[in-house]
PDB file of N, CA and C in Angstrom:
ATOM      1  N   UNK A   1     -16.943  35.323 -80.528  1.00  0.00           N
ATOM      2  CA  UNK A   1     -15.692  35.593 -79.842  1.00  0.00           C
ATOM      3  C   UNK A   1     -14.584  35.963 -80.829  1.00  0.00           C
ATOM      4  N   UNK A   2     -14.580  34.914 -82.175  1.00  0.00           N
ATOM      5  CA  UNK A   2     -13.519  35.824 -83.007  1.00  0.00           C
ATOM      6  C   UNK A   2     -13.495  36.985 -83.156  1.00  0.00           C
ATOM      7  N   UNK A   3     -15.016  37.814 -83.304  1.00  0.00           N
ATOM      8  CA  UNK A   3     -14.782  38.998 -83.646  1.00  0.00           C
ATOM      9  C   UNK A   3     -13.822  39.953 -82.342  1.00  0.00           C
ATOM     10  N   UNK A   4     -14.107  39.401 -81.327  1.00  0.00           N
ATOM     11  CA  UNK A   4     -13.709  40.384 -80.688  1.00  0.00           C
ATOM     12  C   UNK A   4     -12.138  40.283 -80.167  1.00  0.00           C
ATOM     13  N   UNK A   5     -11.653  39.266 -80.373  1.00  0.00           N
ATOM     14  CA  UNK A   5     -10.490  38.753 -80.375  1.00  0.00           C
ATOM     15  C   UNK A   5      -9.925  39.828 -81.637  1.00  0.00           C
ATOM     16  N   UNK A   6     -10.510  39.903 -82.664  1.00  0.00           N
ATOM     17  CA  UNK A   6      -9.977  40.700 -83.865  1.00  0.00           C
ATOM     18  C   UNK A   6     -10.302  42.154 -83.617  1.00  0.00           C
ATOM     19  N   UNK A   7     -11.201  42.605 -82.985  1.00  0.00           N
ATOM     20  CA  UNK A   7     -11.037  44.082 -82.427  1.00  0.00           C
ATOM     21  C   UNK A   7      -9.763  44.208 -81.094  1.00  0.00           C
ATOM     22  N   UNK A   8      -9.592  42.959 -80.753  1.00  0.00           N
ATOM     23  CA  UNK A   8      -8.387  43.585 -79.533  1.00  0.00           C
ATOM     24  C   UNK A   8      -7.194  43.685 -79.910  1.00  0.00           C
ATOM     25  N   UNK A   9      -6.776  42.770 -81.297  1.00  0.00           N
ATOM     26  CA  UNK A   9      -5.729  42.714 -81.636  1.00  0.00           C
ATOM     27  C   UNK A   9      -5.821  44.377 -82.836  1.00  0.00           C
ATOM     28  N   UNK A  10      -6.935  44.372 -83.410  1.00  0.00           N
ATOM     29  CA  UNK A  10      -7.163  46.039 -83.984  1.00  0.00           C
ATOM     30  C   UNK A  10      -6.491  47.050 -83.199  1.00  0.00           C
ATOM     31  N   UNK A  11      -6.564  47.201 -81.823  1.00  0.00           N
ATOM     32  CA  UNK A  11      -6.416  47.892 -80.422  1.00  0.00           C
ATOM     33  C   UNK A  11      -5.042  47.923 -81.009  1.00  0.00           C
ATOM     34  N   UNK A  12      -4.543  46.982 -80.894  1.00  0.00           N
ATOM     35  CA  UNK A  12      -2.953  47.269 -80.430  1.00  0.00           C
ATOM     36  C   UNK A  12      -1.844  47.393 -81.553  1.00  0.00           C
ATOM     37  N   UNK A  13      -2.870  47.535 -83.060  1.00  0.00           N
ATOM     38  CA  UNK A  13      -2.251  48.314 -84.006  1.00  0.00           C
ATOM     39  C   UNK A  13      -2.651  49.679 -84.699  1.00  0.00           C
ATOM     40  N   UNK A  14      -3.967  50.329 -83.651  1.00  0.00           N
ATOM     41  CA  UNK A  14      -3.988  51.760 -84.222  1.00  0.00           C
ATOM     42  C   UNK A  14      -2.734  52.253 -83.505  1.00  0.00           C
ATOM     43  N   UNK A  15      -2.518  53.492 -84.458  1.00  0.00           N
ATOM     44  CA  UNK A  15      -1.711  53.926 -83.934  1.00  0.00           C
ATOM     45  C   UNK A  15      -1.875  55.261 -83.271  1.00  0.00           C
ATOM     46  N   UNK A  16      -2.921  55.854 -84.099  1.00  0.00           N
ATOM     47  CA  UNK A  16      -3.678  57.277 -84.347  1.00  0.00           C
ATOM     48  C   UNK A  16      -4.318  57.341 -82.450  1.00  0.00           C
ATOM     49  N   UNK A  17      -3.948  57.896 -81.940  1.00  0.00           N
ATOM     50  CA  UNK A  17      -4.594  57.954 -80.100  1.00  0.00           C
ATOM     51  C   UNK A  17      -6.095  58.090 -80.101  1.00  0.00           C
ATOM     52  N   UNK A  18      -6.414  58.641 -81.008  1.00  0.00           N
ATOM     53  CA  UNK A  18      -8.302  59.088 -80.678  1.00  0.00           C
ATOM     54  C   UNK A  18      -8.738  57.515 -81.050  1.00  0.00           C
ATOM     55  N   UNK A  19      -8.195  57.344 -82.191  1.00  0.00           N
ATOM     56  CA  UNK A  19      -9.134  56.263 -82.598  1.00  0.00           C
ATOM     57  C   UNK A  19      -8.546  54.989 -82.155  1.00  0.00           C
ATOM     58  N   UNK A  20      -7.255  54.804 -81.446  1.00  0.00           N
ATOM     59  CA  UNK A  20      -7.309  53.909 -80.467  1.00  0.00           C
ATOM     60  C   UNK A  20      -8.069  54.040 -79.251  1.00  0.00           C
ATOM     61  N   UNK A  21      -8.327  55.271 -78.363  1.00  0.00           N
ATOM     62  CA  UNK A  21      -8.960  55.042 -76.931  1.00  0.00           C
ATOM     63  C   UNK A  21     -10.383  54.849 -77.692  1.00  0.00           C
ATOM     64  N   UNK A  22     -11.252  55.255 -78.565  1.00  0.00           N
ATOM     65  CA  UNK A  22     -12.221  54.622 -78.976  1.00  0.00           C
ATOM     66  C   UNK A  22     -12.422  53.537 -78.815  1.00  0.00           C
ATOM     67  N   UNK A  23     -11.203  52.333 -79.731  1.00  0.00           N
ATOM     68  CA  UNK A  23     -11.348  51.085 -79.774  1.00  0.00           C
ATOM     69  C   UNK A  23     -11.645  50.264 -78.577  1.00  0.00           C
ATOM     70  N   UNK A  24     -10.747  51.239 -77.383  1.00  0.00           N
ATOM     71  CA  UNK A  24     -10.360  51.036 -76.090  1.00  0.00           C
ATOM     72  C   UNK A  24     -11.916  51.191 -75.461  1.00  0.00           C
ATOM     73  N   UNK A  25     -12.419  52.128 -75.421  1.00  0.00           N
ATOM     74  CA  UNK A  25     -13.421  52.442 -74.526  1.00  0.00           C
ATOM     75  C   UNK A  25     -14.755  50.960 -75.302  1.00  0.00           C
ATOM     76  N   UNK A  26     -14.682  51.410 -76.603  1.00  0.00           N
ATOM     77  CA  UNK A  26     -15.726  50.370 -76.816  1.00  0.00           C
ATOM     78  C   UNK A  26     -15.567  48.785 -76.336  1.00  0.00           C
ATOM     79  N   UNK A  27     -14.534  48.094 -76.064  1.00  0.00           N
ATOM     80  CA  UNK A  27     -14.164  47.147 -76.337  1.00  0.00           C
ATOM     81  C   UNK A  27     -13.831  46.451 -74.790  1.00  0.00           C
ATOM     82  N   UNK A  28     -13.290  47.189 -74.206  1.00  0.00           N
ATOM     83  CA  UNK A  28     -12.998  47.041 -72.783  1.00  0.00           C
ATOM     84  C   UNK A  28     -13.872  47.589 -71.686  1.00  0.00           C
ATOM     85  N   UNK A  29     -14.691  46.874 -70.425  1.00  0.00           N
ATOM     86  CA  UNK A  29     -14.849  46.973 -69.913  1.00  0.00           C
ATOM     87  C   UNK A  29     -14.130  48.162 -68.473  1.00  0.00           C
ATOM     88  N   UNK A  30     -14.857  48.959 -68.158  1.00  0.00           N
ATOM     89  CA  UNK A  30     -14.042  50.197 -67.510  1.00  0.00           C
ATOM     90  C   UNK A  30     -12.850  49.831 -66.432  1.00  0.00           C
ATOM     91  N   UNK A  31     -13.383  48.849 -65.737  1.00  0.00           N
ATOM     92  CA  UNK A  31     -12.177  47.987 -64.647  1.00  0.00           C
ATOM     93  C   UNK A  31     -11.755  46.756 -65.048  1.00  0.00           C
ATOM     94  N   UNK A  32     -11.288  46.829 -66.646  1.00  0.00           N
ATOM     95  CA  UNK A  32     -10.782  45.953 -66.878  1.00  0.00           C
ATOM     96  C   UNK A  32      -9.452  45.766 -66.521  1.00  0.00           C
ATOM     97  N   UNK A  33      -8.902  44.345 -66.200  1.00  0.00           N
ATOM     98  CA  UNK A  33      -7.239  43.953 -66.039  1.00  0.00           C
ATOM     99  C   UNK A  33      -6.786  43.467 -67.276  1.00  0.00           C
ATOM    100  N   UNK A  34      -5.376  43.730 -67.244  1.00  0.00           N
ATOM    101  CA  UNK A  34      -4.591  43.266 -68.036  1.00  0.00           C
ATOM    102  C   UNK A  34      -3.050  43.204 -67.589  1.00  0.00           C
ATOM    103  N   UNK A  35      -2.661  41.433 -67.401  1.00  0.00           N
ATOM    104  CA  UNK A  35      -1.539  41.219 -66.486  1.00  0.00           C
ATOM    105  C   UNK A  35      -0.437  40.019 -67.491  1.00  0.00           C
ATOM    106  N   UNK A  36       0.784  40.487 -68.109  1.00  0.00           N
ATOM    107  CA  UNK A  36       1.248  39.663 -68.510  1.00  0.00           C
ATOM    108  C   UNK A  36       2.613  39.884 -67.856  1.00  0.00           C
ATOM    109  N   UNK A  37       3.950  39.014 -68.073  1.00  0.00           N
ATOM    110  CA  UNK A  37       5.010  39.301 -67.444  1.00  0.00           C
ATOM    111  C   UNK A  37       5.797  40.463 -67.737  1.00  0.00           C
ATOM    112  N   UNK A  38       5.476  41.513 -67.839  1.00  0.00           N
ATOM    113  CA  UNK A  38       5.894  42.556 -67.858  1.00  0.00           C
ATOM    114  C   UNK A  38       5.330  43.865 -67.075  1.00  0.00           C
ATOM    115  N   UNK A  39       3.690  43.701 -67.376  1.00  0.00           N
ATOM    116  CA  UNK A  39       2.980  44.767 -66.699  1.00  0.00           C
ATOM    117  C   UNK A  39       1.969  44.023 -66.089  1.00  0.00           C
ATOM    118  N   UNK A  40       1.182  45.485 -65.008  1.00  0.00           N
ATOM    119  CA  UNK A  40      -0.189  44.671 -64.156  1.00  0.00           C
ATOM    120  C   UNK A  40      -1.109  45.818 -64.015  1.00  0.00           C
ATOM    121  N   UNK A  41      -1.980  45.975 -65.174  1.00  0.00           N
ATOM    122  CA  UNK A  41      -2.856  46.973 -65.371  1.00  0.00           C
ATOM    123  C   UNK A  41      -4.186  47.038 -65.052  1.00  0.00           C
ATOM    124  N   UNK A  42      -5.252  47.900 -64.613  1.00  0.00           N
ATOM    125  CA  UNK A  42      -6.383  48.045 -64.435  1.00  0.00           C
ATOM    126  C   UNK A  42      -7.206  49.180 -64.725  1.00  0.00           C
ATOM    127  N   UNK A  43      -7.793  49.578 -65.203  1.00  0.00           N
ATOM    128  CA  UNK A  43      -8.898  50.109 -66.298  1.00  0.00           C
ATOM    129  C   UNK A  43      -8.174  50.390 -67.701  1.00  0.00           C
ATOM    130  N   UNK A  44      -9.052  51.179 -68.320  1.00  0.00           N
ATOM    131  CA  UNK A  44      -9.143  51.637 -69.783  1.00  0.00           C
ATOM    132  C   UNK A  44      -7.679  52.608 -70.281  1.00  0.00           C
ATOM    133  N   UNK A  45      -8.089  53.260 -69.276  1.00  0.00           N
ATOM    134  CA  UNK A  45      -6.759  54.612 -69.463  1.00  0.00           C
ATOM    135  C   UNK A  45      -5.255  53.382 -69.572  1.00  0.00           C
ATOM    136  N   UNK A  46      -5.094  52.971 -68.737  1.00  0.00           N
ATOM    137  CA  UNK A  46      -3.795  52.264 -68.251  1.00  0.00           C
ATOM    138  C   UNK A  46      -3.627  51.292 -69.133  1.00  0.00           C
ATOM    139  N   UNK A  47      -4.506  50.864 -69.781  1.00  0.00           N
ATOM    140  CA  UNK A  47      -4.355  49.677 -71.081  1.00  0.00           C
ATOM    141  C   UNK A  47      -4.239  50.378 -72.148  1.00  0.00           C
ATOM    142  N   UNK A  48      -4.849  51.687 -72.410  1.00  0.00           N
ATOM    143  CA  UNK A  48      -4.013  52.619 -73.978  1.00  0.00           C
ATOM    144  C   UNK A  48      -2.746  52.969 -73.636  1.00  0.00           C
ATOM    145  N   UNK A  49      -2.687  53.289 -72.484  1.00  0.00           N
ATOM    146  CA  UNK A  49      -1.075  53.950 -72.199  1.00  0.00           C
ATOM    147  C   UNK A  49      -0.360  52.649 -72.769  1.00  0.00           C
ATOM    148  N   UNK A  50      -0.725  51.800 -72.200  1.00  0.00           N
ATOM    149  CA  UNK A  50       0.783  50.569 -72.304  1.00  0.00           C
ATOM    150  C   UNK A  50       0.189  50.116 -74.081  1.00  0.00           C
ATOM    151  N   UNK A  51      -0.764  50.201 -74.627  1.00  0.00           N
ATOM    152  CA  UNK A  51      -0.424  49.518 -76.067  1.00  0.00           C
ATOM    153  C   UNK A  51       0.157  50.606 -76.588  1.00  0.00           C
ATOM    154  N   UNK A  52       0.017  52.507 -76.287  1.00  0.00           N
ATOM    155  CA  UNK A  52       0.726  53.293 -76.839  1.00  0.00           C
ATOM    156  C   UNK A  52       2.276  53.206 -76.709  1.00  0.00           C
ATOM    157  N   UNK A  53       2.718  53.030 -75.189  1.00  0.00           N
ATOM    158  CA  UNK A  53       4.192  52.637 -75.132  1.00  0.00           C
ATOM    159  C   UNK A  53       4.559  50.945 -75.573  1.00  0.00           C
ATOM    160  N   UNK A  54       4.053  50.297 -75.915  1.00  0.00           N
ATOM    161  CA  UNK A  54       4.482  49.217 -76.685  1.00  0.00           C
ATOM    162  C   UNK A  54       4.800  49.621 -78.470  1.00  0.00           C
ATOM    163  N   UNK A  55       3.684  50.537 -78.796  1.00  0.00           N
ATOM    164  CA  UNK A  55       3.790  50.883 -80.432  1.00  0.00           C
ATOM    165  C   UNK A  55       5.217  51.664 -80.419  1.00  0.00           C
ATOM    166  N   UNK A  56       5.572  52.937 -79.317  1.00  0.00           N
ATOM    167  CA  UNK A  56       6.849  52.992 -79.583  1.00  0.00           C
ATOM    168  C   UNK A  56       7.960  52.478 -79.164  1.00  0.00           C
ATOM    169  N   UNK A  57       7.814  51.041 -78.659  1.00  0.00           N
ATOM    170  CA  UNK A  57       9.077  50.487 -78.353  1.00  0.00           C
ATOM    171  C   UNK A  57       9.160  50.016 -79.838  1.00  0.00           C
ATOM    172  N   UNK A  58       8.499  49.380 -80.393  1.00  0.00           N
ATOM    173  CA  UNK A  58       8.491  48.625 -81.760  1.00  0.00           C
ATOM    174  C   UNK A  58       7.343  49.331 -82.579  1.00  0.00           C
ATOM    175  N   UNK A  59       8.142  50.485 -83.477  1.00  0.00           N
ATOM    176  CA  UNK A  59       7.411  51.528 -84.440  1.00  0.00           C
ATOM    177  C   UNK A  59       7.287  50.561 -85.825  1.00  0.00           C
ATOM    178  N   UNK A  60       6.634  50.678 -86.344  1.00  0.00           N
ATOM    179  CA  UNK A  60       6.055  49.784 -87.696  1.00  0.00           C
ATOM    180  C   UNK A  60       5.829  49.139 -87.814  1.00  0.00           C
ATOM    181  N   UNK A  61       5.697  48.032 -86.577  1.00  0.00           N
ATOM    182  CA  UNK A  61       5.608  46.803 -85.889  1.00  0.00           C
ATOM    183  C   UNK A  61       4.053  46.498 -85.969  1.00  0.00           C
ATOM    184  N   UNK A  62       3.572  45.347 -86.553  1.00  0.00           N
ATOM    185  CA  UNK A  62       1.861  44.925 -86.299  1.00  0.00           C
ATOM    186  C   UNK A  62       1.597  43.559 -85.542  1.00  0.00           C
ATOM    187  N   UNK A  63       0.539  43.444 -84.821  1.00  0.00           N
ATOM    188  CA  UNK A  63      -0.043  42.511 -84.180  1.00  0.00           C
ATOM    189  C   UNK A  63      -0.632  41.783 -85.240  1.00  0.00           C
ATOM    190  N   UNK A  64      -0.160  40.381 -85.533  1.00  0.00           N
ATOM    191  CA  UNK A  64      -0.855  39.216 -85.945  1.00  0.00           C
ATOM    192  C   UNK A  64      -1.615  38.111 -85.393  1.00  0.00           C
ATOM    193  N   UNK A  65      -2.606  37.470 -85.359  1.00  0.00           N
ATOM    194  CA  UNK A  65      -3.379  36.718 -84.980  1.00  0.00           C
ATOM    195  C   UNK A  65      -2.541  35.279 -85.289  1.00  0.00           C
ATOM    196  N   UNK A  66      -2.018  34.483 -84.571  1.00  0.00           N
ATOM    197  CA  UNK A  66      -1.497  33.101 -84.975  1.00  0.00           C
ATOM    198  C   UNK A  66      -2.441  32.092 -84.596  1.00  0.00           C
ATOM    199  N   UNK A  67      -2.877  31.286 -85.600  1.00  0.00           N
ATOM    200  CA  UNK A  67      -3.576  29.986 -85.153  1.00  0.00           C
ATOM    201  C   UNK A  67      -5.157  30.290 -84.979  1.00  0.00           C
ATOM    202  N   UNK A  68      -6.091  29.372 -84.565  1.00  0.00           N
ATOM    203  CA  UNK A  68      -6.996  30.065 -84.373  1.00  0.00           C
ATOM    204  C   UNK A  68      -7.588  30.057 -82.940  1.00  0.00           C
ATOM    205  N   UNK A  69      -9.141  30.817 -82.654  1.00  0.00           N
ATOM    206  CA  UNK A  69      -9.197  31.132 -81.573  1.00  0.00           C
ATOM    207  C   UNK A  69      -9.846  30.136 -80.666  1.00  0.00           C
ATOM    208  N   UNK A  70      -9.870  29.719 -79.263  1.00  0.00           N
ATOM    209  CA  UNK A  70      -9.909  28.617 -78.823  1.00  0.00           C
ATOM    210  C   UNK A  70     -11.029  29.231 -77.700  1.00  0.00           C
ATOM    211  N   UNK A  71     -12.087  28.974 -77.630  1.00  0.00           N
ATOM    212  CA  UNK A  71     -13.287  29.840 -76.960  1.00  0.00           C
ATOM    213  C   UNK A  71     -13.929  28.783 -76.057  1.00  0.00           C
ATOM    214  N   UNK A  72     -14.557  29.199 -74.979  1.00  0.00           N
ATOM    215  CA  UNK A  72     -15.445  28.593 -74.802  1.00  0.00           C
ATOM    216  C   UNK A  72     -16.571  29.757 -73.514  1.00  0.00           C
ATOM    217  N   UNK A  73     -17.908  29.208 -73.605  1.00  0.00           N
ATOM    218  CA  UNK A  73     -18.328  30.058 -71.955  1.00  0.00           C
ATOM    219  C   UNK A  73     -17.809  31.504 -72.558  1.00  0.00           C
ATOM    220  N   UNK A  74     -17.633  32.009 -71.304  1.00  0.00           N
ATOM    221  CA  UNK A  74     -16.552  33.514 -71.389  1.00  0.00           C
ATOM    222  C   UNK A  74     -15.636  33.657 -71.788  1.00  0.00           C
ATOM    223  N   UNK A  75     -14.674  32.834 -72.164  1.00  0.00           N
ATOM    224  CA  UNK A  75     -13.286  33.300 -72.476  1.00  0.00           C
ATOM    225  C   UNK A  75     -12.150  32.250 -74.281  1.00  0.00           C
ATOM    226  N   UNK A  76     -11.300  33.050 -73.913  1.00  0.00           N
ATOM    227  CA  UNK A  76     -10.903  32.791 -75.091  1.00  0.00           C
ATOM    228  C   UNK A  76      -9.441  32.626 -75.076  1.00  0.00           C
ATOM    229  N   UNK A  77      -9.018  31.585 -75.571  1.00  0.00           N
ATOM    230  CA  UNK A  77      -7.003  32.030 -75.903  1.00  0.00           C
ATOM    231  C   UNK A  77      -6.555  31.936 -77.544  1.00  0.00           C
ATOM    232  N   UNK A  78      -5.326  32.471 -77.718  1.00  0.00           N
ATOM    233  CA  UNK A  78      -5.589  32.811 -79.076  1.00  0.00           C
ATOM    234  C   UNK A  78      -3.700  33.279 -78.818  1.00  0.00           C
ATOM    235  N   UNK A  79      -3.257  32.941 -80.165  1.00  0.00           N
ATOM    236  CA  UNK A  79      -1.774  33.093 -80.243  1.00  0.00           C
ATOM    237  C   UNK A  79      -1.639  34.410 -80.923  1.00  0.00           C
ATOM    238  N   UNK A  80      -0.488  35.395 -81.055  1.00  0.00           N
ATOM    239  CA  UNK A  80      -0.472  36.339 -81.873  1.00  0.00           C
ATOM    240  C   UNK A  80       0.564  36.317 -81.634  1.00  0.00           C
ATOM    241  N   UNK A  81       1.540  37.406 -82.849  1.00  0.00           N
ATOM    242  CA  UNK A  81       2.856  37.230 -82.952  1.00  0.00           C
ATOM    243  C   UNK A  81       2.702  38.862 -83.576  1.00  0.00           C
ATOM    244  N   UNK A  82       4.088  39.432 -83.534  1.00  0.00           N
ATOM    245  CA  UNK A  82       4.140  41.245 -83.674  1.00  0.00           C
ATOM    246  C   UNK A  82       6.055  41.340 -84.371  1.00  0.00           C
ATOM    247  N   UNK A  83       5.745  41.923 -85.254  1.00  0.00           N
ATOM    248  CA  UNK A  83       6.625  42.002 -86.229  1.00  0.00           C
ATOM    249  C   UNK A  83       6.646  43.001 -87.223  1.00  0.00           C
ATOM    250  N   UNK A  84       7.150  42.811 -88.052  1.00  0.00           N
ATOM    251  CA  UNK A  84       7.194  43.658 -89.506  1.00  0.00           C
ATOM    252  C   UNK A  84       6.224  43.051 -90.356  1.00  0.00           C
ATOM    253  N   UNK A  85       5.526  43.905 -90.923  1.00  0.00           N
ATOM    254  CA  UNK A  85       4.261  43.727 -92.077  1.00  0.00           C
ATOM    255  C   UNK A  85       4.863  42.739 -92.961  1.00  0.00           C
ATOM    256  N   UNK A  86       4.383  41.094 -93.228  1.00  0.00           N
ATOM    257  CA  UNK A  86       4.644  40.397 -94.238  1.00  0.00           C
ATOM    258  C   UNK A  86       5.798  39.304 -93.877  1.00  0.00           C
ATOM    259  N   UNK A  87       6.447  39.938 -92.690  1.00  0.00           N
ATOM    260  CA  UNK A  87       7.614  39.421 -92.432  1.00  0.00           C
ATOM    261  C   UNK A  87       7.377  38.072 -90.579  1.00  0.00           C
ATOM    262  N   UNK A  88       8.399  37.425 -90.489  1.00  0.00           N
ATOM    263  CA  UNK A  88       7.980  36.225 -89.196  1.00  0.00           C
ATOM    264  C   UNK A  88       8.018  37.688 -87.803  1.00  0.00           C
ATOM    265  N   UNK A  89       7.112  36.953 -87.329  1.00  0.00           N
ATOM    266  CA  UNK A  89       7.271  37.624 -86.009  1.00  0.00           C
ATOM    267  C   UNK A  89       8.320  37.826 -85.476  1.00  0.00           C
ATOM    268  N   UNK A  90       9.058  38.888 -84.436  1.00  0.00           N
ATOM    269  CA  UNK A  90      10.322  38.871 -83.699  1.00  0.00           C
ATOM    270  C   UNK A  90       9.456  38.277 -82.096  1.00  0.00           C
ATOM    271  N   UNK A  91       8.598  38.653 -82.245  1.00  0.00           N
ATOM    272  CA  UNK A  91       7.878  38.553 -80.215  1.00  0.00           C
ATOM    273  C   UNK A  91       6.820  37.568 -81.064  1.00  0.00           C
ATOM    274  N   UNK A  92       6.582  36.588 -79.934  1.00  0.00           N
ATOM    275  CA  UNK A  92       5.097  35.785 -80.015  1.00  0.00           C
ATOM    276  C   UNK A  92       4.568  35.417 -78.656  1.00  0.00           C
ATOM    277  N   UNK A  93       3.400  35.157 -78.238  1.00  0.00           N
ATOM    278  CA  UNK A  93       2.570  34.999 -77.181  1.00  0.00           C
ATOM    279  C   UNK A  93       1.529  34.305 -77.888  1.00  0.00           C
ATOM    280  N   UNK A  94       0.627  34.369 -76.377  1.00  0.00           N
ATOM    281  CA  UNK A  94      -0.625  34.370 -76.381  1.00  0.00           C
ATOM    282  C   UNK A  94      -1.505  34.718 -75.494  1.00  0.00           C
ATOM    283  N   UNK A  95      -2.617  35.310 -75.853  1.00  0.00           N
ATOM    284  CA  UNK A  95      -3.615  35.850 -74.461  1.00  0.00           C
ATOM    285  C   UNK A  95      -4.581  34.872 -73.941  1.00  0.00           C
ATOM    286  N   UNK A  96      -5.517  35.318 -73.101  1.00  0.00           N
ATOM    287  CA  UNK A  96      -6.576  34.398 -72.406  1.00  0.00           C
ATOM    288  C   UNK A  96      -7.469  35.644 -72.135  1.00  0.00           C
ATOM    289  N   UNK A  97      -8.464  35.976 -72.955  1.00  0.00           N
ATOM    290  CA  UNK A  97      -9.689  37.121 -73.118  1.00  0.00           C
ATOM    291  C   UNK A  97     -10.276  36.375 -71.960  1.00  0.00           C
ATOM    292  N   UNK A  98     -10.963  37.348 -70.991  1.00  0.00           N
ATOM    293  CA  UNK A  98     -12.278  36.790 -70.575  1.00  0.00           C
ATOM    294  C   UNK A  98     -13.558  38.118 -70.360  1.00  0.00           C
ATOM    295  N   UNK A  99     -14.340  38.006 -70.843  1.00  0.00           N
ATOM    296  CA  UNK A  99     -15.769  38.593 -70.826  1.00  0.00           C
ATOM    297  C   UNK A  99     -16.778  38.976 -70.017  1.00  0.00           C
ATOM    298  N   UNK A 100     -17.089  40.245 -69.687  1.00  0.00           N
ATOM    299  CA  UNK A 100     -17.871  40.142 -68.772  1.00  0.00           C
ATOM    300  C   UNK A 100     -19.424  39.937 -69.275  1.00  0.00           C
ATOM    301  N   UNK A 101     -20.460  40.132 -68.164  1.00  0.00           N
ATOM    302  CA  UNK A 101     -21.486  39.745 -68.532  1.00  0.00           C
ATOM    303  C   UNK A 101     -21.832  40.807 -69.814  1.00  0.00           C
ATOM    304  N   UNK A 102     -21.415  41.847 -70.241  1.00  0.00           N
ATOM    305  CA  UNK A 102     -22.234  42.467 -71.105  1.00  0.00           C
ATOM    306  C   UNK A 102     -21.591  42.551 -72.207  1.00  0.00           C
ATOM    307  N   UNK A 103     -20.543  41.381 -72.517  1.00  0.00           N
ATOM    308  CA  UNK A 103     -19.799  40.759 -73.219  1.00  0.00           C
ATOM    309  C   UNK A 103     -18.176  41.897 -73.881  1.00  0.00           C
ATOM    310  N   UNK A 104     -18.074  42.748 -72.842  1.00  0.00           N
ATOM    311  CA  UNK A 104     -16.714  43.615 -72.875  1.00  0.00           C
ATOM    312  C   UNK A 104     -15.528  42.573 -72.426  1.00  0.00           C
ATOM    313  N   UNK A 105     -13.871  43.296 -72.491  1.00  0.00           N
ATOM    314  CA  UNK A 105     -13.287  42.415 -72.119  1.00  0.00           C
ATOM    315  C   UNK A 105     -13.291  42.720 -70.821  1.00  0.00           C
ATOM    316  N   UNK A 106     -12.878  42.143 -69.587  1.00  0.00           N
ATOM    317  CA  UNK A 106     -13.206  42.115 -68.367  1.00  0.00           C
ATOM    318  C   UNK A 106     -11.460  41.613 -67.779  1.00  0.00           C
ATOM    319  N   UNK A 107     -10.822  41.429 -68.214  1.00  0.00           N
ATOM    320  CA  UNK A 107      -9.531  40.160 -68.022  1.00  0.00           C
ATOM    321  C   UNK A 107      -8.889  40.090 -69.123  1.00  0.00           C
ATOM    322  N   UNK A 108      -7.287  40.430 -69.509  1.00  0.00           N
ATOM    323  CA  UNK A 108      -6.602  39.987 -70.363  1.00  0.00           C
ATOM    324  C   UNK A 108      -5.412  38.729 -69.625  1.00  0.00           C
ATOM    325  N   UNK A 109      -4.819  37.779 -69.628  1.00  0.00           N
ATOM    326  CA  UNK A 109      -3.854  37.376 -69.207  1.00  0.00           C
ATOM    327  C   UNK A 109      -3.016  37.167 -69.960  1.00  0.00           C
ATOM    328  N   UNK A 110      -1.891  37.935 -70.229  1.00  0.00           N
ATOM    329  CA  UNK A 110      -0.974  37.598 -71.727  1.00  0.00           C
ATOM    330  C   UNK A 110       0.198  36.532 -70.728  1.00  0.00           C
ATOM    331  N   UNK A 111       1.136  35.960 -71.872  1.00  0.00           N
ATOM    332  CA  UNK A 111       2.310  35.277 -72.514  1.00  0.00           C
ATOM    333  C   UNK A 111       3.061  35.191 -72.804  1.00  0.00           C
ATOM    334  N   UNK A 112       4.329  35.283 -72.727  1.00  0.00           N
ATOM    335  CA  UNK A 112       5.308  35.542 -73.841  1.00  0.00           C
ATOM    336  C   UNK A 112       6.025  34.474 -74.267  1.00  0.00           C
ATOM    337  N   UNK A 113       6.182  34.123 -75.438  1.00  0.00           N
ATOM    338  CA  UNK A 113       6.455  32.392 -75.654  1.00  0.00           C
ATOM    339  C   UNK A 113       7.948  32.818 -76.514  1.00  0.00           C
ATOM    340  N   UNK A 114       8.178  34.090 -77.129  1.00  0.00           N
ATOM    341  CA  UNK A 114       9.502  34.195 -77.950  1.00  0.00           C
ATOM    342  C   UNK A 114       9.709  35.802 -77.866  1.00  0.00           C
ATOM    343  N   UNK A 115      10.473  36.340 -77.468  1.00  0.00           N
ATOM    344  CA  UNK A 115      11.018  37.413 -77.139  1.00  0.00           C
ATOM    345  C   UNK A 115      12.565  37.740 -77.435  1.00  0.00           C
ATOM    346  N   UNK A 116      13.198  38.983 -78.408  1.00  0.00           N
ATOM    347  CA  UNK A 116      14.128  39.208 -78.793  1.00  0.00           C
ATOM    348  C   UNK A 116      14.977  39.229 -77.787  1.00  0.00           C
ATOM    349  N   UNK A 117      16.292  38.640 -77.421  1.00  0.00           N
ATOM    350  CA  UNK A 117      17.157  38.963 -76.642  1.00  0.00           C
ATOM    351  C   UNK A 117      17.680  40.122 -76.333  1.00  0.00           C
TER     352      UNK A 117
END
């Protein structure tokens, strides 16, 4: 499960479009969701769009992995924080992966635990 926890958070710092919907197609299940308090998404296409419009709300900005990953069965939660390279996070969360049977993601449920005013 770490690994794939570390390919999703990969996802949401390419920046390059080909070789993000790659990451995307390999990694995600085709009717996958992804629902945090902001958006309420379903398949592949609609989950690159929104990590592409997240990269340009916050340009130079990277996804960090905080803490470690908490697994069990199918699913997974796991903290990450998105900031400047080297520097404290400005945004932090956390997700809740869950897996389908052919071990794609199937379910994201994000978090938002610190958010810039």
């Amino acid at each position: 499960m770490n690994e794939t926890i570390t390919h999703y958070l990969q996802c949401w710092n390419v920046t390059d479009d080909r070789a993000r919907r790659a990451l995307v197609e390999e990694l995600f299940a085709a009717n996958a969701s992804y629902v945090d308090p902001l958006v309420e998404l379903e398949g592949r296409a609609a989950i690159d769009a929104a990590i592409a419009a997240v990269q340009a709300q916050f340009p130079g900005m990277v996804f960090t992995q905080r803490g470690e990953v908490d697994a069990h069965h199918s699913q997974a939660r796991f903290g990450w924080g998105l900031g400047p390279v080297g520097s404290a996070p400005l945004v932090e969360g956390f997700d809740v992966v869950v897996l389908d049977q052919h071990g794609r993601i199937a379910t994201v449920l994000g978090f938002l635990d610190k958010v810039p005013g």
